[in-house]
N, C-alpha and C. Protein backbone atom coordinates (compact mmCIF):
# COMPACT_ATOMS: atom_id res chain seq x y z
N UNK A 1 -95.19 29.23 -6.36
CA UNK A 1 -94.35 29.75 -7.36
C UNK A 1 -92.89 29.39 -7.04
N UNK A 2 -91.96 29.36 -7.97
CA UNK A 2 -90.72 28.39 -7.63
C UNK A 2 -89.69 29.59 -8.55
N UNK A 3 -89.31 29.71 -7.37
CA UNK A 3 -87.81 30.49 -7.92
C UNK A 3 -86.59 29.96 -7.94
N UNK A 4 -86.00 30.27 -9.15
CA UNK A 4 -84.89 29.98 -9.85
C UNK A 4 -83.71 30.62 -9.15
N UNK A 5 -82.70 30.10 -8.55
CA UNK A 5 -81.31 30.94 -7.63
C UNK A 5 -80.83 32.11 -8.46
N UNK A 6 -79.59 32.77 -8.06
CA UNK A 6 -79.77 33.92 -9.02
C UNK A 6 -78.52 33.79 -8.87
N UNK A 7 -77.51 33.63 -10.11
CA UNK A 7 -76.61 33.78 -10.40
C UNK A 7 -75.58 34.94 -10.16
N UNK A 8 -74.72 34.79 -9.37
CA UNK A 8 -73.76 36.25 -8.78
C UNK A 8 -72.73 36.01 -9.52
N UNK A 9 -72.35 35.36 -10.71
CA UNK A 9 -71.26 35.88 -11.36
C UNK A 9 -72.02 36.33 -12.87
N UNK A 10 -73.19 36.39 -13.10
CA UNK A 10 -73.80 36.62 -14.30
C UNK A 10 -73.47 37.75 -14.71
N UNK A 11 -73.02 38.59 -14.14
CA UNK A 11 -72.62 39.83 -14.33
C UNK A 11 -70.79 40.25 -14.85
N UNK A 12 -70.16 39.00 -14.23
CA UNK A 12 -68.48 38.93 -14.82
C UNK A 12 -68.39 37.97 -15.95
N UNK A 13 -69.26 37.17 -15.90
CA UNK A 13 -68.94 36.07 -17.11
C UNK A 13 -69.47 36.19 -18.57
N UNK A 14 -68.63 36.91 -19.83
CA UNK A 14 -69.12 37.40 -20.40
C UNK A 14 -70.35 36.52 -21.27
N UNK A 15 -69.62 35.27 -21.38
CA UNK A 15 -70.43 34.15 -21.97
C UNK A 15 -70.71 33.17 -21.21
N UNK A 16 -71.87 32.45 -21.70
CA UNK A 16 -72.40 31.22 -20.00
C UNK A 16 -71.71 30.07 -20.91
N UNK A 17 -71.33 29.10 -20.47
CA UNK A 17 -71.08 27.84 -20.94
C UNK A 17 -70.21 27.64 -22.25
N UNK A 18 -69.29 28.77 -22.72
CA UNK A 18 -68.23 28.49 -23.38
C UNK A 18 -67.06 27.69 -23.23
N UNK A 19 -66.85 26.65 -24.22
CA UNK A 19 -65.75 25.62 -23.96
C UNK A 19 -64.36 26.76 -24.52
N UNK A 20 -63.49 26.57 -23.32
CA UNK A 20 -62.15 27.64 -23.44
C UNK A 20 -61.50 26.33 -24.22
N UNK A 21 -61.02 27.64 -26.06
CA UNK A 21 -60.27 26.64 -27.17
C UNK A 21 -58.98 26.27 -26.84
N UNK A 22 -58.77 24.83 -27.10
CA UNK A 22 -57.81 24.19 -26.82
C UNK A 22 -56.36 24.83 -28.19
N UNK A 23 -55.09 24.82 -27.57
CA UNK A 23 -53.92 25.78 -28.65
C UNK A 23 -53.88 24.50 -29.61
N UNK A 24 -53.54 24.90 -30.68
CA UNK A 24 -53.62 23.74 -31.87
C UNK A 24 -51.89 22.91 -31.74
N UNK A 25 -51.67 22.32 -32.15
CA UNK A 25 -50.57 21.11 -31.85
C UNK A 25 -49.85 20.93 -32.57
N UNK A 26 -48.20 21.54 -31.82
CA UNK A 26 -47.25 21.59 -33.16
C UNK A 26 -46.97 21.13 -34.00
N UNK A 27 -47.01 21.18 -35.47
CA UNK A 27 -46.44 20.30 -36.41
C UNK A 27 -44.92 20.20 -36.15
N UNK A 28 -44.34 19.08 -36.45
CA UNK A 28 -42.89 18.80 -36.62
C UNK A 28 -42.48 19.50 -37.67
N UNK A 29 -41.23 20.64 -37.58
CA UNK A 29 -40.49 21.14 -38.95
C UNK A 29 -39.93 20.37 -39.80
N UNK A 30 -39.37 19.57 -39.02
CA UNK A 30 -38.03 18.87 -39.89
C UNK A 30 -38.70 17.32 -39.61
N UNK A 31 -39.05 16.56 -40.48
CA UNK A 31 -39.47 15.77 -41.15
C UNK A 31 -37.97 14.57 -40.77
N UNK A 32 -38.40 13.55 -39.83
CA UNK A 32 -37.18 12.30 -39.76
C UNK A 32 -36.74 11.16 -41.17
N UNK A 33 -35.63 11.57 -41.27
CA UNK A 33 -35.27 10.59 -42.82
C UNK A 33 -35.32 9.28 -42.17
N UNK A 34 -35.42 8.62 -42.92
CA UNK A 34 -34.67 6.97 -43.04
C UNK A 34 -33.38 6.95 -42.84
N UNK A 35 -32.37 5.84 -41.95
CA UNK A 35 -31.10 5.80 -41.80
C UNK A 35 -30.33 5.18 -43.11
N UNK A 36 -29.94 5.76 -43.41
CA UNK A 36 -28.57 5.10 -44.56
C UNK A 36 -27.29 5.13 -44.30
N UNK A 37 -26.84 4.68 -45.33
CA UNK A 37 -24.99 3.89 -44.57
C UNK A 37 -24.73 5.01 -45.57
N UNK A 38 -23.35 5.93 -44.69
CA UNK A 38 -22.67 6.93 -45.69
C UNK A 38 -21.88 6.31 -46.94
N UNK A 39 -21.78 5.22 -46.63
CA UNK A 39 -20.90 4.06 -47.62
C UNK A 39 -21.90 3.64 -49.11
N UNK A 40 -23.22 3.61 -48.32
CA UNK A 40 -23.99 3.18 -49.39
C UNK A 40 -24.42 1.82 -48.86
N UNK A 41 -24.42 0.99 -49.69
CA UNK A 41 -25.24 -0.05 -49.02
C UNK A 41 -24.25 -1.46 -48.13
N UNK A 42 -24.53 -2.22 -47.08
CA UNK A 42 -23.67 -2.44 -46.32
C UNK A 42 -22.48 -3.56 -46.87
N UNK A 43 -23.07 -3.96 -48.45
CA UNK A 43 -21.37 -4.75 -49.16
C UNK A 43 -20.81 -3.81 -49.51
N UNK A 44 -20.81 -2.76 -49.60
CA UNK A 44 -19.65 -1.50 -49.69
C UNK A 44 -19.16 -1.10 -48.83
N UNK A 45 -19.09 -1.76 -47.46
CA UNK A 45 -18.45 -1.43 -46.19
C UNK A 45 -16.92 -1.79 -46.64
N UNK A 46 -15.84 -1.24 -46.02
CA UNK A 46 -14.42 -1.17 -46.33
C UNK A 46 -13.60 -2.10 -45.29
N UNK A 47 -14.21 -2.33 -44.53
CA UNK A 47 -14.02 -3.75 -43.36
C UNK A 47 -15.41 -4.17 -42.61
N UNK A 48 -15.87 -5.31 -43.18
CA UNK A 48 -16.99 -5.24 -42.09
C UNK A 48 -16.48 -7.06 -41.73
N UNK A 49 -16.16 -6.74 -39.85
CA UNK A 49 -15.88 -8.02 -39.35
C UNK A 49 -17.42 -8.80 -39.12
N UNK A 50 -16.61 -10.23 -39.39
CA UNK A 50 -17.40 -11.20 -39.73
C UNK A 50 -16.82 -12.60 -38.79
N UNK A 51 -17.26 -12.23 -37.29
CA UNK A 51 -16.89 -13.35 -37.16
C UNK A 51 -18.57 -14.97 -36.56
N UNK A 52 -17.73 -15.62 -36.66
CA UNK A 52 -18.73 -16.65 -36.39
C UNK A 52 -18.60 -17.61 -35.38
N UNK A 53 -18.95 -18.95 -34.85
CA UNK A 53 -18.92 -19.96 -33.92
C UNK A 53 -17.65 -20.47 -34.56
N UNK A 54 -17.09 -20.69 -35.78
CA UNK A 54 -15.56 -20.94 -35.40
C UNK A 54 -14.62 -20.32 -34.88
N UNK A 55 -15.29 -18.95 -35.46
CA UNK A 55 -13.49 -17.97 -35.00
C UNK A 55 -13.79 -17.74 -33.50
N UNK A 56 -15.20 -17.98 -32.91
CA UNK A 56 -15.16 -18.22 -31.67
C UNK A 56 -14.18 -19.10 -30.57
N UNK A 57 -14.98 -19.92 -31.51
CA UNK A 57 -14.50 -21.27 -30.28
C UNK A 57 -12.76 -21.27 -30.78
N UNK A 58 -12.28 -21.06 -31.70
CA UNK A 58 -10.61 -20.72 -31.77
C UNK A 58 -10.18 -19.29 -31.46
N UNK A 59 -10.62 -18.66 -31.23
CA UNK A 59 -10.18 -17.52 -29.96
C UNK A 59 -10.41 -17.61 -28.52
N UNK A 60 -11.41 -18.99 -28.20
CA UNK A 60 -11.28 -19.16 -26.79
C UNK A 60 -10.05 -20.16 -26.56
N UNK A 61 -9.86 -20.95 -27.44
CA UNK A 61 -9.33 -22.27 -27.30
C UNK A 61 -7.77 -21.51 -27.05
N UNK A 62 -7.52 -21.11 -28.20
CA UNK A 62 -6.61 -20.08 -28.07
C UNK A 62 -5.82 -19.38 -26.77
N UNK A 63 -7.04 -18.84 -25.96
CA UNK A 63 -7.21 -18.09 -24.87
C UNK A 63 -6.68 -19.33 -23.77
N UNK A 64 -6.97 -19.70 -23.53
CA UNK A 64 -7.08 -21.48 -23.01
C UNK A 64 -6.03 -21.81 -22.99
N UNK A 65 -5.46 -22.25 -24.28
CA UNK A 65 -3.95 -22.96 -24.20
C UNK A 65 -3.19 -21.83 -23.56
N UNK A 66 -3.19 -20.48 -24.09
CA UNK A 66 -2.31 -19.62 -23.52
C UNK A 66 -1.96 -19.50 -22.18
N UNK A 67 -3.23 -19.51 -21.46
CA UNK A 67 -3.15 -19.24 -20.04
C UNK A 67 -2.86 -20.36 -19.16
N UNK A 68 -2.88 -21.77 -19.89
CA UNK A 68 -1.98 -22.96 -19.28
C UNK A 68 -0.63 -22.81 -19.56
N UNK A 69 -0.23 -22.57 -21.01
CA UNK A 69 1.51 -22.24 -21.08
C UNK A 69 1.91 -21.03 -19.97
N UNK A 70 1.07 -20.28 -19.53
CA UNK A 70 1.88 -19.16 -18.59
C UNK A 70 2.29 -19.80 -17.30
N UNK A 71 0.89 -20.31 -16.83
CA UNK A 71 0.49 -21.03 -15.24
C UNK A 71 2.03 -21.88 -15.58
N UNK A 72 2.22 -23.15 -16.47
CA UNK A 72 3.31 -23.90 -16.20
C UNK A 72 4.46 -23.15 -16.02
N UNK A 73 4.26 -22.26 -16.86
CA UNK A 73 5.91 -21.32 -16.85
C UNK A 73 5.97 -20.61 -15.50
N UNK A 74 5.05 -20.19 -14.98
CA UNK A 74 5.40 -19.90 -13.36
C UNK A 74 5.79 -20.45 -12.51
N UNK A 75 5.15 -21.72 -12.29
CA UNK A 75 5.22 -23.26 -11.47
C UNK A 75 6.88 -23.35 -11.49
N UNK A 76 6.89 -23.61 -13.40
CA UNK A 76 8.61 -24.14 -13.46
C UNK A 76 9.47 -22.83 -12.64
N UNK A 77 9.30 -21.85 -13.02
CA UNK A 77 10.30 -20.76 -12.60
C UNK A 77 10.48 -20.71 -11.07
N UNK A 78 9.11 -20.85 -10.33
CA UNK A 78 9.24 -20.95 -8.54
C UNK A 78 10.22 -22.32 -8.56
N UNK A 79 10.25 -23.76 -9.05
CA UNK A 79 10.43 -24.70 -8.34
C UNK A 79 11.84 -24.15 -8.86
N UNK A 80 12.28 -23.52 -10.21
CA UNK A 80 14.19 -23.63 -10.36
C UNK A 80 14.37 -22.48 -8.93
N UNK A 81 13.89 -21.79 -9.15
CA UNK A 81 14.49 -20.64 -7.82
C UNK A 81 14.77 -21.36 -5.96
N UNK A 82 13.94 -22.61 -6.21
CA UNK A 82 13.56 -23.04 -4.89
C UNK A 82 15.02 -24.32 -4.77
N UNK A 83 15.45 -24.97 -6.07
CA UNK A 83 16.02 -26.09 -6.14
C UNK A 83 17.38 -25.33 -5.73
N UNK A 84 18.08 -26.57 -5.09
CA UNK A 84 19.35 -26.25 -4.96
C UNK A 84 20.50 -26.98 -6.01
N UNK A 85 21.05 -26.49 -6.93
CA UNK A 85 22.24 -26.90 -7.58
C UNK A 85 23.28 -26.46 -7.28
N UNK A 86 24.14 -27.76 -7.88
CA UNK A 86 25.69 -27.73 -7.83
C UNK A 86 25.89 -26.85 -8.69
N UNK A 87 26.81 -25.46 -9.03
CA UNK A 87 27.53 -25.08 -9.80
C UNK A 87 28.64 -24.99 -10.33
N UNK A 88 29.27 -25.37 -8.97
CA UNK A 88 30.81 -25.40 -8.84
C UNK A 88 31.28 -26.38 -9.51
N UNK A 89 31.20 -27.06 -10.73
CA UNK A 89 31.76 -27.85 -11.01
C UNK A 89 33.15 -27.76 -11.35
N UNK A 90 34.04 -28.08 -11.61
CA UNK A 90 35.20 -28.26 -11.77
C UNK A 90 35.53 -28.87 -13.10
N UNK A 91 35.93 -28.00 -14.04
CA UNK A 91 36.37 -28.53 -15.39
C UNK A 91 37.58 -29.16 -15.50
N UNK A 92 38.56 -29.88 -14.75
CA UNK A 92 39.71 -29.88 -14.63
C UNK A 92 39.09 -31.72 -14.05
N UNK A 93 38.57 -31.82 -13.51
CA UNK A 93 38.27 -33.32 -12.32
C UNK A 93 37.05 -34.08 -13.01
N UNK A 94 37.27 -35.34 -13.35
CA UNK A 94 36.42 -35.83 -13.52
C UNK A 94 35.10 -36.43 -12.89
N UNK A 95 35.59 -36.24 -11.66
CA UNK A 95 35.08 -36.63 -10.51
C UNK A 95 33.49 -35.81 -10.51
N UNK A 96 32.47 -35.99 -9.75
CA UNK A 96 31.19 -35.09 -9.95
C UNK A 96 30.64 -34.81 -8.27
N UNK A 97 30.89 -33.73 -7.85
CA UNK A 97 30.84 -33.45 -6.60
C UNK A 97 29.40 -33.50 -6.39
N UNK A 98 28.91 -34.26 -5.48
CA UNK A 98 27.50 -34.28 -4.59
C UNK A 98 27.06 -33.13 -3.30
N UNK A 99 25.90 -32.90 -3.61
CA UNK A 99 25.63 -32.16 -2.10
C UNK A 99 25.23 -32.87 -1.37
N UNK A 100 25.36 -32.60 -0.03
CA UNK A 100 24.79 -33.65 0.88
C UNK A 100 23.76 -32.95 1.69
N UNK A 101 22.78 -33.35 2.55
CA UNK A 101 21.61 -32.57 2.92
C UNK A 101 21.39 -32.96 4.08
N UNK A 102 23.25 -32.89 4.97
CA UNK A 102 22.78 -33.61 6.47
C UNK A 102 22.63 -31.99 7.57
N UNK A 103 21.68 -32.41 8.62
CA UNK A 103 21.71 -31.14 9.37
C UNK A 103 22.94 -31.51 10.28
N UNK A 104 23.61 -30.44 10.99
CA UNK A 104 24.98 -30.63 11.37
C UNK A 104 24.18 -30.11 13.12
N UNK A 105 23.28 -28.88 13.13
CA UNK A 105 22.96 -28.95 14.62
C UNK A 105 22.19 -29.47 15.14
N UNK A 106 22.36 -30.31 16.78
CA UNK A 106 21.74 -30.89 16.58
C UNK A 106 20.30 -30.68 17.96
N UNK A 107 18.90 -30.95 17.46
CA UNK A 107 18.26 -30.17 18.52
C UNK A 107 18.25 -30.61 19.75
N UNK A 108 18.26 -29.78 20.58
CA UNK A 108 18.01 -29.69 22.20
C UNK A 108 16.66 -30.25 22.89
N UNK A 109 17.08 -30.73 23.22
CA UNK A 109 15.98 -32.24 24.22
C UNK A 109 15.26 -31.44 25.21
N UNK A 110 14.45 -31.23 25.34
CA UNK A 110 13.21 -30.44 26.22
C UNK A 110 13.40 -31.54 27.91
N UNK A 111 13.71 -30.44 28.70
CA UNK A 111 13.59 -31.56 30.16
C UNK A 111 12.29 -31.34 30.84
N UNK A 112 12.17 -32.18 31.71
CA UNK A 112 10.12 -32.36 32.27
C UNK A 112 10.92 -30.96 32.97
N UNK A 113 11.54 -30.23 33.14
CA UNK A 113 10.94 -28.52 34.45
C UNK A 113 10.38 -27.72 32.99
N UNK A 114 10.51 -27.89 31.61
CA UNK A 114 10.10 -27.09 30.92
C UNK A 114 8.49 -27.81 30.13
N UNK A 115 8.92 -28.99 30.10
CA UNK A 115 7.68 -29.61 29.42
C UNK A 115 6.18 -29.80 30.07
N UNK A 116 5.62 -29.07 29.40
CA UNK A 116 4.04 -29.09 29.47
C UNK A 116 3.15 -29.96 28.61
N UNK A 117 2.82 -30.97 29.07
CA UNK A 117 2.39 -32.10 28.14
C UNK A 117 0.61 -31.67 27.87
N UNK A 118 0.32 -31.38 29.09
CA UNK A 118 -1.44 -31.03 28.78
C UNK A 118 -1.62 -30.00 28.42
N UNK A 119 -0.43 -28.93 28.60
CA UNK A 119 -0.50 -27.41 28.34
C UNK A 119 -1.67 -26.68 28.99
N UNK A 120 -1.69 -26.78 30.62
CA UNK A 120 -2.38 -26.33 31.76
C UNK A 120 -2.08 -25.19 31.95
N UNK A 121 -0.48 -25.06 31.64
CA UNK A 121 0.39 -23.99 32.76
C UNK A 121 1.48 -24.41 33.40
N UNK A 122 0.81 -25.76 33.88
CA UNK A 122 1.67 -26.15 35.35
C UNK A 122 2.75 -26.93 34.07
N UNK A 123 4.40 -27.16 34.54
CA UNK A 123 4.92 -28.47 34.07
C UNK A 123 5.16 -29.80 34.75
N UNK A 124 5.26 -30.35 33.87
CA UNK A 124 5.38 -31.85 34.06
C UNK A 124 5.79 -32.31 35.44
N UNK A 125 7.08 -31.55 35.71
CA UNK A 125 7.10 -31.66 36.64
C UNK A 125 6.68 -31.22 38.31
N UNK A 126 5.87 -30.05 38.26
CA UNK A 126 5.32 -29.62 39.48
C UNK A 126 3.98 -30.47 39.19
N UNK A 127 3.02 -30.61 38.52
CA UNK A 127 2.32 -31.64 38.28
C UNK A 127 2.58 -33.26 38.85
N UNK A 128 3.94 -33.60 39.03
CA UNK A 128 4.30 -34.71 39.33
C UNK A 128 4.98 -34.75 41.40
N UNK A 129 4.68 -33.61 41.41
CA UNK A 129 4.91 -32.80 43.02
C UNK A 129 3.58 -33.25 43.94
N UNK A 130 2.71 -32.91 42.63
CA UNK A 130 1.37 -31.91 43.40
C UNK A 130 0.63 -33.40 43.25
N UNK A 131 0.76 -34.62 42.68
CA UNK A 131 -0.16 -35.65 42.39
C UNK A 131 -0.97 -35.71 41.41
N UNK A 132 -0.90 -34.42 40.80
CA UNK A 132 -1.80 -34.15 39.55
C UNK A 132 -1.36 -34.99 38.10
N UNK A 133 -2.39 -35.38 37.46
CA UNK A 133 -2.09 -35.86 36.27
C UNK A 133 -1.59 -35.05 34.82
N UNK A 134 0.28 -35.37 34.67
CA UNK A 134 0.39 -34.59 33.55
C UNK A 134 -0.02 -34.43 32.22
N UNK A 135 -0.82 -35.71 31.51
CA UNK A 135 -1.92 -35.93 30.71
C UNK A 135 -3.40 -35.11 30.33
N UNK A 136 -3.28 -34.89 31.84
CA UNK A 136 -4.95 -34.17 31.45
C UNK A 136 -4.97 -32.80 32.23
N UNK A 137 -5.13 -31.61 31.34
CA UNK A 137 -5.58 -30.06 31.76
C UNK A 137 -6.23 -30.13 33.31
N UNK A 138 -7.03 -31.10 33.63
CA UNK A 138 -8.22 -30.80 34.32
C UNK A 138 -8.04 -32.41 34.96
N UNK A 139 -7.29 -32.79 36.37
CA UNK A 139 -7.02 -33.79 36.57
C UNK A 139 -8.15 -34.61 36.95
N UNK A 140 -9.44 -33.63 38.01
CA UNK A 140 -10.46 -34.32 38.33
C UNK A 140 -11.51 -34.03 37.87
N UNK A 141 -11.59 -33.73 36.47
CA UNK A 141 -12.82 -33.09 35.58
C UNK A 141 -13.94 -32.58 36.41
N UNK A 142 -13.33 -31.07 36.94
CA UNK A 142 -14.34 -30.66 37.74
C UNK A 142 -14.67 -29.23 37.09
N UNK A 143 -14.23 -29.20 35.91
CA UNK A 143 -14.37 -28.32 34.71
C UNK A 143 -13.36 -26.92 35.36
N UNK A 144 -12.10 -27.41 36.20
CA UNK A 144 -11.33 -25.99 35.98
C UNK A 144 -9.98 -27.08 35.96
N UNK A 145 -9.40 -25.95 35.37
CA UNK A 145 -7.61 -26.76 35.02
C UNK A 145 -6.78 -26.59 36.36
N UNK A 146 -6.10 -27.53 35.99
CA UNK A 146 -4.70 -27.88 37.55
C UNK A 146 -4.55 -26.13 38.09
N UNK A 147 -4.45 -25.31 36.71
CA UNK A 147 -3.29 -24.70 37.41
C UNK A 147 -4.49 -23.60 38.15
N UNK A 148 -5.60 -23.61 37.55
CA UNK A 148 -6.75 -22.90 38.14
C UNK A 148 -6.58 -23.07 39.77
N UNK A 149 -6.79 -24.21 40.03
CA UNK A 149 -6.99 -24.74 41.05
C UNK A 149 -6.29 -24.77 42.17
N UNK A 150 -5.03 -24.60 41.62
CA UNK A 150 -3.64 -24.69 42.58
C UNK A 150 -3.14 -23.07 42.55
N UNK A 151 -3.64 -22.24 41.57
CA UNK A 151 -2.77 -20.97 42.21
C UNK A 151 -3.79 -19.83 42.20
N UNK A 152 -4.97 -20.44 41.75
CA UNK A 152 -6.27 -18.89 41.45
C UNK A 152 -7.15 -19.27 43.26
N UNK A 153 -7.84 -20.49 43.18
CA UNK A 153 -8.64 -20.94 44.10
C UNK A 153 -7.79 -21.67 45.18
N UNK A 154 -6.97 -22.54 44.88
CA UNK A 154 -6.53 -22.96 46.10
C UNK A 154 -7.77 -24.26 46.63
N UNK A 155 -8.10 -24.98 46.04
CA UNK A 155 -8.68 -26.14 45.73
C UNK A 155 -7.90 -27.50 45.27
N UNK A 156 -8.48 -28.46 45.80
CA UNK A 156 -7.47 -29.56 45.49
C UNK A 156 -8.18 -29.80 43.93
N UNK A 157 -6.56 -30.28 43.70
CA UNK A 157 -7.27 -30.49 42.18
C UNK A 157 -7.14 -31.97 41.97
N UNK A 158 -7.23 -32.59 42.93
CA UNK A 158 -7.14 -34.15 42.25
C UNK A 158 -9.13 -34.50 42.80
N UNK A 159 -9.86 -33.41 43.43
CA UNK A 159 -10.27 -33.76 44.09
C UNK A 159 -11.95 -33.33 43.15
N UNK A 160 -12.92 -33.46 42.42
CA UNK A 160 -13.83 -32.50 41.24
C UNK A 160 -14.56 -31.86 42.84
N UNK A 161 -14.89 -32.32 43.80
CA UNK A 161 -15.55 -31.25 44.45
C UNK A 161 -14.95 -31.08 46.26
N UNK A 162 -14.01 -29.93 46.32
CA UNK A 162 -13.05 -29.72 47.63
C UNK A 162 -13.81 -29.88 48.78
N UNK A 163 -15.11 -28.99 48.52
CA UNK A 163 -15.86 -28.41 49.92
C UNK A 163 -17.22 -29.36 50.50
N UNK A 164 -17.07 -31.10 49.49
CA UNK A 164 -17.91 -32.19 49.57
C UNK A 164 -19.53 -31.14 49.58
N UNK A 165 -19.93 -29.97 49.00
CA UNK A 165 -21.43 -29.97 48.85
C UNK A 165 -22.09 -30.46 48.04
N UNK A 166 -21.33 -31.05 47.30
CA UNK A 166 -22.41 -31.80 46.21
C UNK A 166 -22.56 -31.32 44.98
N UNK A 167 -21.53 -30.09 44.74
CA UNK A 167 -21.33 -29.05 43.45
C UNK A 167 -19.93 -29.36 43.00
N UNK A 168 -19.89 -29.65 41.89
CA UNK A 168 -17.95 -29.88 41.28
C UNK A 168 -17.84 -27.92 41.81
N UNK A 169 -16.05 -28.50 41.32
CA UNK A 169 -15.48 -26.66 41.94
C UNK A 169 -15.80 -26.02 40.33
N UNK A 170 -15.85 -26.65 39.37
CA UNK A 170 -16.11 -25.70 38.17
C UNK A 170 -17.10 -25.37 38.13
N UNK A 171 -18.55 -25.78 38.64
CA UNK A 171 -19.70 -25.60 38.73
C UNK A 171 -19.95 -24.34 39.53
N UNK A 172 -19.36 -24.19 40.65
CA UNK A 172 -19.42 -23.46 41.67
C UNK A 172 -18.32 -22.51 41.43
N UNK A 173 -17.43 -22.24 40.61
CA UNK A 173 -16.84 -21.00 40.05
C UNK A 173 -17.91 -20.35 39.24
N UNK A 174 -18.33 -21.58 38.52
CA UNK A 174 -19.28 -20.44 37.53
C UNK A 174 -20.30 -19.88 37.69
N UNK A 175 -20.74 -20.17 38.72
CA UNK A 175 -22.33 -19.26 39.56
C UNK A 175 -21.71 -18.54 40.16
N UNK A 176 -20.59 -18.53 40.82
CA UNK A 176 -19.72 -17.67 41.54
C UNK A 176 -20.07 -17.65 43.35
N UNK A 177 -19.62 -19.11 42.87
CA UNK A 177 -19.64 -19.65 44.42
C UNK A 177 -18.68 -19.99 44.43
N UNK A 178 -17.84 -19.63 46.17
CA UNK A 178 -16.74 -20.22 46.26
C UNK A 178 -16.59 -21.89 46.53
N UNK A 179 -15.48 -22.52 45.94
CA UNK A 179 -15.25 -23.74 45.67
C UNK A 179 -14.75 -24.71 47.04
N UNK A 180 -14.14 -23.72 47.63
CA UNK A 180 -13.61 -23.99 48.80
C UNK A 180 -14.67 -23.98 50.50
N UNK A 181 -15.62 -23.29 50.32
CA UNK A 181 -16.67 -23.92 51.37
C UNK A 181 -18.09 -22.88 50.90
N UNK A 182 -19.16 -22.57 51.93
CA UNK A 182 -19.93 -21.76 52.08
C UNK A 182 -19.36 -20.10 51.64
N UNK A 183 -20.67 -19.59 51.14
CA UNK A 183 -20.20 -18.15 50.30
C UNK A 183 -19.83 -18.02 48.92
N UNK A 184 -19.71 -16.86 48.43
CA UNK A 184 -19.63 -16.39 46.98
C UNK A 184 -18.26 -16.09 46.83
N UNK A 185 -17.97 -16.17 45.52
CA UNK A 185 -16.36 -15.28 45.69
C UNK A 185 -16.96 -13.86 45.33
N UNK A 186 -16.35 -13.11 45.74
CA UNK A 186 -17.21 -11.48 46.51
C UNK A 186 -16.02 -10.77 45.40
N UNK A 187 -14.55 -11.17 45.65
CA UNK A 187 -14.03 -10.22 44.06
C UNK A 187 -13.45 -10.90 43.28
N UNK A 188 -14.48 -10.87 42.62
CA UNK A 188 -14.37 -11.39 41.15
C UNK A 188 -12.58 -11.33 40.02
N UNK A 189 -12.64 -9.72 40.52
CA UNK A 189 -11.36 -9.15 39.61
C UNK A 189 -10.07 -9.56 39.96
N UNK A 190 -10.00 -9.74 41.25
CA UNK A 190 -8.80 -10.19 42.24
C UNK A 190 -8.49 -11.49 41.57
N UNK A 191 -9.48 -12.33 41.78
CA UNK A 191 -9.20 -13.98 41.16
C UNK A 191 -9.28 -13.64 39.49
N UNK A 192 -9.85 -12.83 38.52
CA UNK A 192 -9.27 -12.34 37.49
C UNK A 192 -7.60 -12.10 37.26
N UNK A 193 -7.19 -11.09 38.08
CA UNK A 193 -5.61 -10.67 38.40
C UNK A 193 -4.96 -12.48 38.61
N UNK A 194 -5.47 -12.87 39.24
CA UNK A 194 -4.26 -13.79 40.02
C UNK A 194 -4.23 -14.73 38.56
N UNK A 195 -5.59 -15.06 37.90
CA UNK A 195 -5.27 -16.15 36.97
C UNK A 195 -4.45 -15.20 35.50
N UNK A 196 -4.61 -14.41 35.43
CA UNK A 196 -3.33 -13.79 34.22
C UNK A 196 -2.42 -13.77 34.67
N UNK A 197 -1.70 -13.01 36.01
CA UNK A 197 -0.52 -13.35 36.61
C UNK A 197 -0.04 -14.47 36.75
N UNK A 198 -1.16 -15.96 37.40
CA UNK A 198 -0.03 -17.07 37.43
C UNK A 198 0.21 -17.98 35.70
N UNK A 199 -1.03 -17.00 34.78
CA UNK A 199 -0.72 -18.21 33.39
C UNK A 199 0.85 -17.05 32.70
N UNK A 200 1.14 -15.86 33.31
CA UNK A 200 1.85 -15.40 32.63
C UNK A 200 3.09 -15.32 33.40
N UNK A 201 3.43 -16.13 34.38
CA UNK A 201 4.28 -16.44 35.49
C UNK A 201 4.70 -17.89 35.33
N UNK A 202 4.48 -18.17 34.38
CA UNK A 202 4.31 -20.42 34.05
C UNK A 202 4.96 -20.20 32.84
């Protein structure tokens, strides 16, 4: 015999299998008109602009010329402000006075204790002391400059490697080996200090 489960809400549900009615669906009150022109129909408009591909292209063209007549009128106005004229003329002389456009001071000649031709540091002339070449930053392209060499390290600088190991001295600054024999340079900041002091001492 086969029994049927027994329903535990049969007792709250007043009806079995009623579809709960759906609310019915507002009608619209007010009904949407058609748009009309308060004027009436649109050749009774009281201005209606009308423009087209001519009045185009002659309101750009327009636009165009204008903004070249300004540009020239600026140009001209900088170059009169910039020109120099005679005013002074003299209504009395027939004569027509000239300006002349000579410079009257005259410049000062740079001597080799100031001239720096490679712009190392060093000048021309302590360069010409030391054997070093005043032409080139870096006399023995050992990738550090004269003046590196002569007042930070203390390395010859005519020489690309002082301590003959087989490393240029720029090579061996930049691993941070000293240039001058066996060992590291150990402070760094010190030979920092000395090279701002001697490029701001030159």
């Amino acid at each position: 015999m086969e029994k049927n489960p027994q329903d535990i809400f049969d007792e709250i549900e007043p009806v079995k299998n009623s579809a709960e009615p759906k609310p019915p669906t507002p009608k619209p009150v007010i009904k949407p008109r058609p748009m009309t022109n308060q004027f009436g129909s649109s050749a009774a408009l009281p201005f209606r602009p009308r423009l087209g591909w001519p009045w185009l292209i002659g309101i750009t063209l327009a636009l165009v010329v204008g903004l070249i007549l300004v540009m020239i009128w600026i140009r001209n106005s900088e170059e009169e402000s910039t020109t120099n004229q005679n005013s002074n003329a003299n209504s009395n002389q027939s004569a027509v006075q000239q300006n002349s456009n000579t410079s009257t001071s005259a410049v000062p000649l740079l001597d080799s204790q100031t001239q720096d031709k490679d712009s190392d540091g060093l000048t021309d002339e302590k360069e010409a002391s030391l054997g070093t070449n005043p032409d080139l930053a870096d006399t023995d392209q050992d990738g550090l400059s004269d003046l590196d060499e002569i007042n930070v390290y203390q390395t010859d600088a005519k020489a690309p490697d002082t301590d003959g190991d087989g490393r240029t001295d720029g090579e061996e600054v930049k691993k941070g080996y000293n240039p001058k024999g066996a060992g590291t340079l150990l402070d760094f900041e010190s030979a920092k200090t000395k090279i701002n002091n001697s490029n701001t001492n030159q």
